[in-house]
PDB file of N, CA and C in Angstrom:
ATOM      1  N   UNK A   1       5.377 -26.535 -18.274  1.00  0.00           N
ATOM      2  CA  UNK A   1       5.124 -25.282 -18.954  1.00  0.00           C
ATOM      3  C   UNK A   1       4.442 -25.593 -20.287  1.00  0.00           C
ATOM      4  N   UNK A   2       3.484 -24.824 -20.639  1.00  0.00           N
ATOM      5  CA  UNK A   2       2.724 -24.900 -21.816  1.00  0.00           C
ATOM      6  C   UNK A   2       3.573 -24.493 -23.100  1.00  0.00           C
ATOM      7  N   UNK A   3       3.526 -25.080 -24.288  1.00  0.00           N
ATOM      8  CA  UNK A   3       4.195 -24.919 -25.238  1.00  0.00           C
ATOM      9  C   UNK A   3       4.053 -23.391 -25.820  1.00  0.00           C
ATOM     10  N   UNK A   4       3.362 -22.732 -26.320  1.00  0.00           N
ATOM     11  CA  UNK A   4       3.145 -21.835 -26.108  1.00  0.00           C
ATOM     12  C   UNK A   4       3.983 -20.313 -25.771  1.00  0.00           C
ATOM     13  N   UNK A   5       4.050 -20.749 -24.154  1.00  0.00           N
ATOM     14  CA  UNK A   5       5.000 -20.411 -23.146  1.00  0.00           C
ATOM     15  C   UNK A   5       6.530 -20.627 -23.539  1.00  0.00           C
ATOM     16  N   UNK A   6       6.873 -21.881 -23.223  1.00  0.00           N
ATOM     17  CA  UNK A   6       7.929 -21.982 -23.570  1.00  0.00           C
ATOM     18  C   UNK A   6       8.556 -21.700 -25.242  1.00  0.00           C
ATOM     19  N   UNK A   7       7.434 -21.342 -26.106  1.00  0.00           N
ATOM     20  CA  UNK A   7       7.800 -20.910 -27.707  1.00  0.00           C
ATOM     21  C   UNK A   7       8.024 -19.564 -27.266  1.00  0.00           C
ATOM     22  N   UNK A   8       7.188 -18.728 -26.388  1.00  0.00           N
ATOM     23  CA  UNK A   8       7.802 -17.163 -25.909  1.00  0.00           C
ATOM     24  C   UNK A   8       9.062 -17.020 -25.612  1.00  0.00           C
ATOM     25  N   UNK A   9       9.375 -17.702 -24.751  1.00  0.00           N
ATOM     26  CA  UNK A   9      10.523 -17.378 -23.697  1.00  0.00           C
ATOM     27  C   UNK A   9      11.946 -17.750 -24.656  1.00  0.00           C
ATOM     28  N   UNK A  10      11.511 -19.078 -25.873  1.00  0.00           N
ATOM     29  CA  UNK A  10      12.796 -19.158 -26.582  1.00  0.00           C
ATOM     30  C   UNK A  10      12.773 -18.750 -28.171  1.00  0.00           C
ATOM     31  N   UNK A  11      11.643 -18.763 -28.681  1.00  0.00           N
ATOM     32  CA  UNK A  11      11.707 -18.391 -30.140  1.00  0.00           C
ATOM     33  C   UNK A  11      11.596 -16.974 -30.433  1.00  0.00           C
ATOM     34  N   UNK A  12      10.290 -15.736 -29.201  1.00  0.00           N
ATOM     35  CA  UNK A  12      10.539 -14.705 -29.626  1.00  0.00           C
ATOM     36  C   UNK A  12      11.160 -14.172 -28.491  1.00  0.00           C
ATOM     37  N   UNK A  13      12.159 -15.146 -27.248  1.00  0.00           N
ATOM     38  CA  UNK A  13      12.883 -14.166 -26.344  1.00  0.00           C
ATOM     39  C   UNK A  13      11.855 -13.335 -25.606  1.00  0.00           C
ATOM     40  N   UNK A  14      10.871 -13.405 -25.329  1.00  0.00           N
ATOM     41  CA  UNK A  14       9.897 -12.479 -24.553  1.00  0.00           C
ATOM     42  C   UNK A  14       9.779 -13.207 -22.775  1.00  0.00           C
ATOM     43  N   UNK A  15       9.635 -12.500 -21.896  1.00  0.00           N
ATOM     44  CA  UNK A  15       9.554 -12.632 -20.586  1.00  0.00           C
ATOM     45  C   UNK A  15       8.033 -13.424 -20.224  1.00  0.00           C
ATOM     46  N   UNK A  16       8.084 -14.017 -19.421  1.00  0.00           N
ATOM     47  CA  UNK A  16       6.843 -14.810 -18.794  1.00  0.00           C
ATOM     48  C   UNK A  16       6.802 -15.033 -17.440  1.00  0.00           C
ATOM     49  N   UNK A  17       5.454 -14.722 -16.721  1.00  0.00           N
ATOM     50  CA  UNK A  17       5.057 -14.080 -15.578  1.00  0.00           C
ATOM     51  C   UNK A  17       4.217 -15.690 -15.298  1.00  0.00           C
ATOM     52  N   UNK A  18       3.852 -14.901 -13.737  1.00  0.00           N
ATOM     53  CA  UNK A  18       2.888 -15.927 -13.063  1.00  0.00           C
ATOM     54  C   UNK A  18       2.859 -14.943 -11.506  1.00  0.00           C
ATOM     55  N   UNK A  19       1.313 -15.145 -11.105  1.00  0.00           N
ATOM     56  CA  UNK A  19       1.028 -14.888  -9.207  1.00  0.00           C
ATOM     57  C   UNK A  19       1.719 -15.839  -8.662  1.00  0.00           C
ATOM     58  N   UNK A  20       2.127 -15.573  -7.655  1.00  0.00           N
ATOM     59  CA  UNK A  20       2.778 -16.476  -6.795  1.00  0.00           C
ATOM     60  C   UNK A  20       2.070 -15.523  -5.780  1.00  0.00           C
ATOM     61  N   UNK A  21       1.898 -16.353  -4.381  1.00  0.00           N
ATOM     62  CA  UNK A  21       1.805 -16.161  -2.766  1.00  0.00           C
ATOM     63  C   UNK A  21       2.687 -15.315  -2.261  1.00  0.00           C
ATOM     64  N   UNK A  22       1.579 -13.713  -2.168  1.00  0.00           N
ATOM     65  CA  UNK A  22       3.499 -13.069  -1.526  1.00  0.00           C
ATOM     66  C   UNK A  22       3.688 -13.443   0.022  1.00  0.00           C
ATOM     67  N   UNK A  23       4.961 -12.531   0.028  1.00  0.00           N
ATOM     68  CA  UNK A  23       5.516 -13.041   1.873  1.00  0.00           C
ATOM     69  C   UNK A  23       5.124 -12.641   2.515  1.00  0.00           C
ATOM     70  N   UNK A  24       4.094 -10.800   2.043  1.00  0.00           N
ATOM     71  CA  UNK A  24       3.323 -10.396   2.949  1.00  0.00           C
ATOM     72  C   UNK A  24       1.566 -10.147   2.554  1.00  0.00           C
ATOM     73  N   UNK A  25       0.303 -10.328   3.363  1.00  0.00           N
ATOM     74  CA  UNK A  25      -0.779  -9.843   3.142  1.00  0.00           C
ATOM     75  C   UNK A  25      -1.131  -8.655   2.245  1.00  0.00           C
ATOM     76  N   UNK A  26      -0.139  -7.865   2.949  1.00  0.00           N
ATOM     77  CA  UNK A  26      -0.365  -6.466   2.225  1.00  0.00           C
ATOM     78  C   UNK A  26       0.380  -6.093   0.685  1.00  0.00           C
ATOM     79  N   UNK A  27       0.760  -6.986  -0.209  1.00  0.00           N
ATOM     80  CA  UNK A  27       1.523  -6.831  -1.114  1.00  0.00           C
ATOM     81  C   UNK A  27       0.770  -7.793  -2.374  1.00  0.00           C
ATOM     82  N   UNK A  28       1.036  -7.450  -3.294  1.00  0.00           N
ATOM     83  CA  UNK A  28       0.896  -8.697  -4.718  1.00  0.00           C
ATOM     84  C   UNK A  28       2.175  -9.216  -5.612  1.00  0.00           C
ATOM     85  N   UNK A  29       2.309 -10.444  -5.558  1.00  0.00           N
ATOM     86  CA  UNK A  29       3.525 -11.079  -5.862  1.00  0.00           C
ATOM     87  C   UNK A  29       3.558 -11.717  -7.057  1.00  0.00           C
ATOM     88  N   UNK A  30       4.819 -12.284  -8.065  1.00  0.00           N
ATOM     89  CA  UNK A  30       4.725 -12.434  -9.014  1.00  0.00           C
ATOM     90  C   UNK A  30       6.266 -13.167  -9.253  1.00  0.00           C
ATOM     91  N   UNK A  31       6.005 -14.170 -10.264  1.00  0.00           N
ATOM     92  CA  UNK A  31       7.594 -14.768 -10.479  1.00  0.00           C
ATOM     93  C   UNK A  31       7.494 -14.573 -11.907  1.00  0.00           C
ATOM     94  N   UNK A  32       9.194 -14.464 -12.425  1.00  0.00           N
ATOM     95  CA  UNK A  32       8.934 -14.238 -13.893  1.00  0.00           C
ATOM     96  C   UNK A  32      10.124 -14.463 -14.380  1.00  0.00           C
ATOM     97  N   UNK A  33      10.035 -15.028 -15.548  1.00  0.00           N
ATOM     98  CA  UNK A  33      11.415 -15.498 -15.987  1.00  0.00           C
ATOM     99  C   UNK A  33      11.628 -14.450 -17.529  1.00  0.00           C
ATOM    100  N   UNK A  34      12.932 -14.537 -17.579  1.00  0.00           N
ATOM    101  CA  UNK A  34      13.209 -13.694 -18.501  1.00  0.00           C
ATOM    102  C   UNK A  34      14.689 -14.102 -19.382  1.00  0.00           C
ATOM    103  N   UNK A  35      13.640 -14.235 -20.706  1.00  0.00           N
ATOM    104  CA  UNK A  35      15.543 -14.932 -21.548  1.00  0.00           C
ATOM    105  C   UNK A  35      16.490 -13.808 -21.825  1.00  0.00           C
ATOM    106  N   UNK A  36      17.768 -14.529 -21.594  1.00  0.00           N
ATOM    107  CA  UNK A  36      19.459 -13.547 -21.509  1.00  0.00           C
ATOM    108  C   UNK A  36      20.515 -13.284 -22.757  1.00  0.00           C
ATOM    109  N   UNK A  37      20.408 -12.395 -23.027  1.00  0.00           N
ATOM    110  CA  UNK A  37      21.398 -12.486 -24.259  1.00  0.00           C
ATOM    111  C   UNK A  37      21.830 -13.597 -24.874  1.00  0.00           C
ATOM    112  N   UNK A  38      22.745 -14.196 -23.406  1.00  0.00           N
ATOM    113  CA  UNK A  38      23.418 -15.608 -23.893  1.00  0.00           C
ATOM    114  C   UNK A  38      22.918 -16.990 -24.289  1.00  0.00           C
ATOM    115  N   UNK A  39      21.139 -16.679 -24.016  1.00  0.00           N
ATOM    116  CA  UNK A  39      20.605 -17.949 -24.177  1.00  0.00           C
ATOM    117  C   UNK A  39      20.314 -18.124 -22.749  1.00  0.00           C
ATOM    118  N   UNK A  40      20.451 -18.283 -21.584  1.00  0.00           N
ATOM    119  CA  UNK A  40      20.080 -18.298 -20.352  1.00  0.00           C
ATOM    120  C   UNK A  40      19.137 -17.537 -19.682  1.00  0.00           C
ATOM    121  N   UNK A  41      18.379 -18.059 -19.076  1.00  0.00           N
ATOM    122  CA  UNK A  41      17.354 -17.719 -18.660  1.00  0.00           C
ATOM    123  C   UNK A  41      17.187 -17.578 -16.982  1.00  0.00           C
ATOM    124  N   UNK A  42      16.558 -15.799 -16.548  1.00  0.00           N
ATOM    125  CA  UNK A  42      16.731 -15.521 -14.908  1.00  0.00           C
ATOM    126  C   UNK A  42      15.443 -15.384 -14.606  1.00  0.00           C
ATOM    127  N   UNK A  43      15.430 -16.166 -13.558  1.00  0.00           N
ATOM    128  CA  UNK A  43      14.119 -16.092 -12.621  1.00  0.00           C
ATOM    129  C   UNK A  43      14.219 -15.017 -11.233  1.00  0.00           C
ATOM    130  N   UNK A  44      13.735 -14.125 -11.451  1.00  0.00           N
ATOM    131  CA  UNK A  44      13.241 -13.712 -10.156  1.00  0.00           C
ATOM    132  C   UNK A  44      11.810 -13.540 -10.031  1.00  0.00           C
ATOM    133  N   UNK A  45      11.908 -12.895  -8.633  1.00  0.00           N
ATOM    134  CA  UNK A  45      10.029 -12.627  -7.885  1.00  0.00           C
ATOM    135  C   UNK A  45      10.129 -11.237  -7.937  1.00  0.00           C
ATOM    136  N   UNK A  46       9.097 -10.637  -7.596  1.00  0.00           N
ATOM    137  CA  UNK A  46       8.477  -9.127  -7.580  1.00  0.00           C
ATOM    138  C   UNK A  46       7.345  -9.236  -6.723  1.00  0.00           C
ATOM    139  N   UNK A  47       7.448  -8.221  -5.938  1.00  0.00           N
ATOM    140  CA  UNK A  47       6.420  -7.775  -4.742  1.00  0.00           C
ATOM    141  C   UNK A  47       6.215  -6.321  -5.212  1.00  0.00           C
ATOM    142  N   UNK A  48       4.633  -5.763  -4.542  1.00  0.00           N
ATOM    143  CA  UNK A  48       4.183  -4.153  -5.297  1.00  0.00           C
ATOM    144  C   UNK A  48       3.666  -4.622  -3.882  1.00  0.00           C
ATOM    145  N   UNK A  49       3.537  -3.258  -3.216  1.00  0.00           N
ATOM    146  CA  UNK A  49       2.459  -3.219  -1.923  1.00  0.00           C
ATOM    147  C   UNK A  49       1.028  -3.470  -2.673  1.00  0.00           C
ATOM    148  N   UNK A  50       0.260  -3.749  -2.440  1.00  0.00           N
ATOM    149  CA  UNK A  50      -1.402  -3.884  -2.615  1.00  0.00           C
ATOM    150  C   UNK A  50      -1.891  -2.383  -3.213  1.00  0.00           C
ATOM    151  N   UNK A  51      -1.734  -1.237  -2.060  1.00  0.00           N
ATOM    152  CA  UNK A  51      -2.014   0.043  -2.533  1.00  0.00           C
ATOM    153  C   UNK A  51      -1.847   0.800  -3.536  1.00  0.00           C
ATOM    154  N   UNK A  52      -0.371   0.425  -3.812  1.00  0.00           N
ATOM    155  CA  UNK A  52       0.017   1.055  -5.532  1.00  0.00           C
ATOM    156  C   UNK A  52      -0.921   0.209  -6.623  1.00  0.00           C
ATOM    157  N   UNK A  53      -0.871  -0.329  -6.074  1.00  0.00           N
ATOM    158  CA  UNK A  53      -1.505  -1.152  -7.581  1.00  0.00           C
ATOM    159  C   UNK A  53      -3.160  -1.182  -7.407  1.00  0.00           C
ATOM    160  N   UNK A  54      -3.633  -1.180  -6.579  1.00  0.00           N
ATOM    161  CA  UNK A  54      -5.269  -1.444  -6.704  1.00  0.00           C
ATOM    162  C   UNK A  54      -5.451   0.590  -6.515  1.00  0.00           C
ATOM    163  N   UNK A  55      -4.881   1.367  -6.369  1.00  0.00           N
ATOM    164  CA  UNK A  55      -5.023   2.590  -6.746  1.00  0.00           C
ATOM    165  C   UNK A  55      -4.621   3.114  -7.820  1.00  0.00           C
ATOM    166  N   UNK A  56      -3.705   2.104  -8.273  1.00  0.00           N
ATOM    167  CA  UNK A  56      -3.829   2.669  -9.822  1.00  0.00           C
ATOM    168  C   UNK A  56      -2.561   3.902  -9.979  1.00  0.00           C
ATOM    169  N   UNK A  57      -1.414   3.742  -8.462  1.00  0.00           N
ATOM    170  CA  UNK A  57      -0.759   4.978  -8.745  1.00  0.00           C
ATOM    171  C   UNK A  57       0.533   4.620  -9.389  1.00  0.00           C
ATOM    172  N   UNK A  58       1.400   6.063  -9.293  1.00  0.00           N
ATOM    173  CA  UNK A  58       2.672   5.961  -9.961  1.00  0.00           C
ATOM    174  C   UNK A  58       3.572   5.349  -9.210  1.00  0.00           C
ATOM    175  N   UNK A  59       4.454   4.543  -9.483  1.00  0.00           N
ATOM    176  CA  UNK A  59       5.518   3.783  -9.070  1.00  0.00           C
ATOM    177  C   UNK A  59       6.689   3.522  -9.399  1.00  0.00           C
ATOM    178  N   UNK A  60       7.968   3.849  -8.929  1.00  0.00           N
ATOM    179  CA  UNK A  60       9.240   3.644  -8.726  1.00  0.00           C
ATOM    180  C   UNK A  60       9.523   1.925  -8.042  1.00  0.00           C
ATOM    181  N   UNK A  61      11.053   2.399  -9.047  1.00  0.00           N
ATOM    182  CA  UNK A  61      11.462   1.008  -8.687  1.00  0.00           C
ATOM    183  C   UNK A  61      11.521   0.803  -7.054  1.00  0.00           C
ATOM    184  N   UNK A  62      11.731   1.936  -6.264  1.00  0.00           N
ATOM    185  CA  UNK A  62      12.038   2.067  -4.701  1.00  0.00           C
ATOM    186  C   UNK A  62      10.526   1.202  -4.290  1.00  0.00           C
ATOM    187  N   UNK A  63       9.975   1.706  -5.291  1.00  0.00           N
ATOM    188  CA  UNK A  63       8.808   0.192  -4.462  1.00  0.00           C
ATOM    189  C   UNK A  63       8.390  -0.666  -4.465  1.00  0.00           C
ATOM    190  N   UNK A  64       9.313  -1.592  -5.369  1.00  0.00           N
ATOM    191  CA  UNK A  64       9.688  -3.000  -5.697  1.00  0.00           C
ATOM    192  C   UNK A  64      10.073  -3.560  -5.367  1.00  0.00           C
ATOM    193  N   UNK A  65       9.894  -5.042  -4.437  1.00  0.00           N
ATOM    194  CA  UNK A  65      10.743  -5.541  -3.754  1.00  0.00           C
ATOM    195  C   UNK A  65      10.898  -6.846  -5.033  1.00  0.00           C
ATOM    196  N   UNK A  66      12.043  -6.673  -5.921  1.00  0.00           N
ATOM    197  CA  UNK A  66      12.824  -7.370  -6.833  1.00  0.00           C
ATOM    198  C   UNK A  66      14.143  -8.945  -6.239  1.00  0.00           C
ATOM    199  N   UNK A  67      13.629  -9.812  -6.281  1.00  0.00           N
ATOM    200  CA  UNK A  67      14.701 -10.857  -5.782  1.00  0.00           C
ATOM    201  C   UNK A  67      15.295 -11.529  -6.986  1.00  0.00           C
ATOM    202  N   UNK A  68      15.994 -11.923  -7.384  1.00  0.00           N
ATOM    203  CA  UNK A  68      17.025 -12.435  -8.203  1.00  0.00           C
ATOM    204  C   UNK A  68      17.243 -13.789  -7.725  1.00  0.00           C
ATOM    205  N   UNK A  69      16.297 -14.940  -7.994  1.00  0.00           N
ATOM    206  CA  UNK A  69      16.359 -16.025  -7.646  1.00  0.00           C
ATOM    207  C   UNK A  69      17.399 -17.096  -8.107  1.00  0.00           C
ATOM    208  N   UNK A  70      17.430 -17.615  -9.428  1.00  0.00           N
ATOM    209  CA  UNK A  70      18.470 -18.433 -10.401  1.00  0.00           C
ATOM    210  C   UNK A  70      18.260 -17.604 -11.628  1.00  0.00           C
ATOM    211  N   UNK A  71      19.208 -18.328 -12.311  1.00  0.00           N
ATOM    212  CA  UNK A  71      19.700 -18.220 -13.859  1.00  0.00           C
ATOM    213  C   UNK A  71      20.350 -19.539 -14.425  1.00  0.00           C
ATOM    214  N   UNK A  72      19.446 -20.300 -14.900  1.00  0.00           N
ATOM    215  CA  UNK A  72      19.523 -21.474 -15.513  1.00  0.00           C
ATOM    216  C   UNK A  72      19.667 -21.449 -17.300  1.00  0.00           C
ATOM    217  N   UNK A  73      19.891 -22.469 -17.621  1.00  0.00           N
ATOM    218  CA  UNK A  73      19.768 -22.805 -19.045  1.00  0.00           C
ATOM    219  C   UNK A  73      18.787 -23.082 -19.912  1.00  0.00           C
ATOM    220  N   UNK A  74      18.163 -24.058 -19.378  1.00  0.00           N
ATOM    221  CA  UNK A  74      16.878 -24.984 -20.134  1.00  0.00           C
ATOM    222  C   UNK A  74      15.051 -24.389 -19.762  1.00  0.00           C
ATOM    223  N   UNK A  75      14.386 -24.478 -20.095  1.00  0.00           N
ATOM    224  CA  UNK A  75      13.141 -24.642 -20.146  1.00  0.00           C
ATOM    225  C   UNK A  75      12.999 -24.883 -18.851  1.00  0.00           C
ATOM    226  N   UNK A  76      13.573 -26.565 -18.643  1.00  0.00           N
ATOM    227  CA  UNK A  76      13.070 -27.253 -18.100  1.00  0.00           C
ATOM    228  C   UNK A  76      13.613 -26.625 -16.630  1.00  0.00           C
ATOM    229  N   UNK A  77      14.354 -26.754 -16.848  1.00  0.00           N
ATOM    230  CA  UNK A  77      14.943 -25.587 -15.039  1.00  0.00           C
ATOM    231  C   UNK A  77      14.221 -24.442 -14.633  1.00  0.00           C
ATOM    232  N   UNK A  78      14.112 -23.932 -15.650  1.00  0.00           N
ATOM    233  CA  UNK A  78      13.065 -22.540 -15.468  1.00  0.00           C
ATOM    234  C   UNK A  78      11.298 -23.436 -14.670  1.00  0.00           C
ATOM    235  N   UNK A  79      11.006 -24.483 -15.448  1.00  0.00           N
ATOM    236  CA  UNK A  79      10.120 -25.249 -14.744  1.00  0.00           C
ATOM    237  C   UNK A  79       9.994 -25.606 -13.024  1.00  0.00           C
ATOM    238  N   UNK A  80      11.330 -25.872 -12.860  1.00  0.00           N
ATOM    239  CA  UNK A  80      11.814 -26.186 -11.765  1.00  0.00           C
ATOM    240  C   UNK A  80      12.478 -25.589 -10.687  1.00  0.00           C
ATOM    241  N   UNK A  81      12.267 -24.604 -11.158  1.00  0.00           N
ATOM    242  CA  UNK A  81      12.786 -23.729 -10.231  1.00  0.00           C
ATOM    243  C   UNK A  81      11.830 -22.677  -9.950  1.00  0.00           C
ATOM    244  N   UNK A  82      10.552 -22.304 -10.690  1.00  0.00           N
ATOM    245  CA  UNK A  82       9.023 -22.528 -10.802  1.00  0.00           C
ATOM    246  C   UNK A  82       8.360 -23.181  -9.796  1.00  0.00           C
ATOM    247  N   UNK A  83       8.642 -24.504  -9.596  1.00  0.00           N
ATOM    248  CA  UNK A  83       7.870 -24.869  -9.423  1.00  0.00           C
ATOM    249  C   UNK A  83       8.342 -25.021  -7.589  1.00  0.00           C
ATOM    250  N   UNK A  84       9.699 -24.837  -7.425  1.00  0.00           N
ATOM    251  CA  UNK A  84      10.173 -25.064  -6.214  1.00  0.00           C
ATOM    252  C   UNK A  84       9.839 -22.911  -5.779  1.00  0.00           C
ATOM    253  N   UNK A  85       9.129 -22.589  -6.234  1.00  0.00           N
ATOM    254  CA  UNK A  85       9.235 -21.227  -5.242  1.00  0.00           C
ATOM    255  C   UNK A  85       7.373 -21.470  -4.860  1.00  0.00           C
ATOM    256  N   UNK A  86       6.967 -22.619  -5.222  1.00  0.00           N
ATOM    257  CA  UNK A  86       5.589 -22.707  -4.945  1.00  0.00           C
ATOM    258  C   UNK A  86       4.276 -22.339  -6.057  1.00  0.00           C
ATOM    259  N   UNK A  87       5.014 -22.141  -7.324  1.00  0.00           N
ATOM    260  CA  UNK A  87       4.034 -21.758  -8.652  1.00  0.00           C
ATOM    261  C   UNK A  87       3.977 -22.873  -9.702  1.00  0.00           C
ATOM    262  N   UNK A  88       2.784 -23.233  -9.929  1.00  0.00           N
ATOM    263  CA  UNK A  88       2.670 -24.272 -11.122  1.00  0.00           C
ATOM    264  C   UNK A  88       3.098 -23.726 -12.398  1.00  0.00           C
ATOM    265  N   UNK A  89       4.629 -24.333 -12.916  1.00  0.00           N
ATOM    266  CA  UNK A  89       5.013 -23.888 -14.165  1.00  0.00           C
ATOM    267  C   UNK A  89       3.473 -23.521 -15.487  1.00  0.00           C
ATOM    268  N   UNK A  90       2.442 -24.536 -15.134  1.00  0.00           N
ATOM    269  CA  UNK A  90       1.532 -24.202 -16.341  1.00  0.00           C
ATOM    270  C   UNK A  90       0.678 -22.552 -16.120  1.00  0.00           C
ATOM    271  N   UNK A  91       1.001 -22.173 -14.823  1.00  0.00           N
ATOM    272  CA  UNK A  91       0.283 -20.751 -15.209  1.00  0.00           C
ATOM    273  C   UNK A  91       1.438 -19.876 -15.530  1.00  0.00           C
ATOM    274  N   UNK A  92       2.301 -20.493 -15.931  1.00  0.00           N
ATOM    275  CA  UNK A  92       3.164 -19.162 -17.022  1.00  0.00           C
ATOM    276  C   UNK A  92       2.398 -18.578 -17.760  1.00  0.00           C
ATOM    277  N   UNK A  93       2.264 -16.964 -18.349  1.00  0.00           N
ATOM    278  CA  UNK A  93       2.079 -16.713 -19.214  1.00  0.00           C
ATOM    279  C   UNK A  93       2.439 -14.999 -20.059  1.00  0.00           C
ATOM    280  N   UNK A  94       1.928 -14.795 -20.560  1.00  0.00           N
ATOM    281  CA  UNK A  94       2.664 -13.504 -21.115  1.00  0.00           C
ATOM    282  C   UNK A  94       2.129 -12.510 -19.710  1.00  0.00           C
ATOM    283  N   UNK A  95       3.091 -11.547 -19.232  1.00  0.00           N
ATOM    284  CA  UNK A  95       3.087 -10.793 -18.380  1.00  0.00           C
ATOM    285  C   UNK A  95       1.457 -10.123 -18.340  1.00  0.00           C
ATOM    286  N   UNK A  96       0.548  -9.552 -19.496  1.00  0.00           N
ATOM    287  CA  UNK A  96      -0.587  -8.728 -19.439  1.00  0.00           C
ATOM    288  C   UNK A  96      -1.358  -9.346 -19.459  1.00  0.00           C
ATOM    289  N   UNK A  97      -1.396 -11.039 -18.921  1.00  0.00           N
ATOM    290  CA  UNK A  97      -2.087 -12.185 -18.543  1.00  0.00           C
ATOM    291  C   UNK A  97      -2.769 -12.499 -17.171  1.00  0.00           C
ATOM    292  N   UNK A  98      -1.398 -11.439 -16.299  1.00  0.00           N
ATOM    293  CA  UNK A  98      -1.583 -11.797 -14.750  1.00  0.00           C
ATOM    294  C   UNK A  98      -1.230 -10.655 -14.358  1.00  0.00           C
ATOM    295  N   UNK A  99      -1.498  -9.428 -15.171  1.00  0.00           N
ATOM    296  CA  UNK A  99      -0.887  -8.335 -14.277  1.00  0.00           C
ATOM    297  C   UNK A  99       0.172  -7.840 -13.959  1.00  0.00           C
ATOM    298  N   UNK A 100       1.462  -8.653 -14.430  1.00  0.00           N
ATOM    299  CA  UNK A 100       2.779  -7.874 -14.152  1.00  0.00           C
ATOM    300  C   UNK A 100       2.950  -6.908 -14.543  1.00  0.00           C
ATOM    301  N   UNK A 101       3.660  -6.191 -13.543  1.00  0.00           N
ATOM    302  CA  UNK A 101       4.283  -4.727 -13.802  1.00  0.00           C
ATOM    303  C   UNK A 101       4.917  -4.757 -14.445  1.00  0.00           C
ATOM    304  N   UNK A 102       4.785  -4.078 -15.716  1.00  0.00           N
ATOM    305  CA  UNK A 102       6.397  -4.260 -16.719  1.00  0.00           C
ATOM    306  C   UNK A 102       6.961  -3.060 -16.272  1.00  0.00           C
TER     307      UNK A 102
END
């Protein structure tokens, strides 16, 4: 993970995104980690069908497919656990980088 990155996620607590390969053709996918009150940090993925989003429409959470992957401690886990869902920790970056849905 780029320093940078990892100065987001622990000095101003802000969330960090990346594309990932979704599970289906018809969808756009995304992993993103996000620091926890306690200092711990949760990784999940996010899927949007293709249509909501390249139309530009309104969207509910009902059309989110949200997974709750880990919740680790360190940086470096967040790296690794990154890097084991198939995403190179270095394209972390601030969510309006890659498109995440906030």
């Amino acid at each position: 993970m780029r320093t940078e990155v990892a100065n987001r996620l622990v000095m101003t607590r802000a969330l960090v995104s990346a594309r990932r390969h979704p599970g289906t053709p018809d969808s756009y996918a995304w992993v993103w980690a996000f620091p926890m009150r306690d200092g711990k940090f949760r990784i999940s993925t996010v899927e949007i069908p293709k249509l909501i989003v390249d139309e530009d429409a309104c969207f509910g959470e009902e059309d989110i497919e949200r997974v709750h992957v880990a919740t680790v401690e360190t940086v470096e886990e967040v790296d690794m656990v990154v890097r084991n869902l198939g995403v190179d920790p270095e394209t972390l970056d601030a969510p309006w980088k890659n498109d995440f849905p906030l």
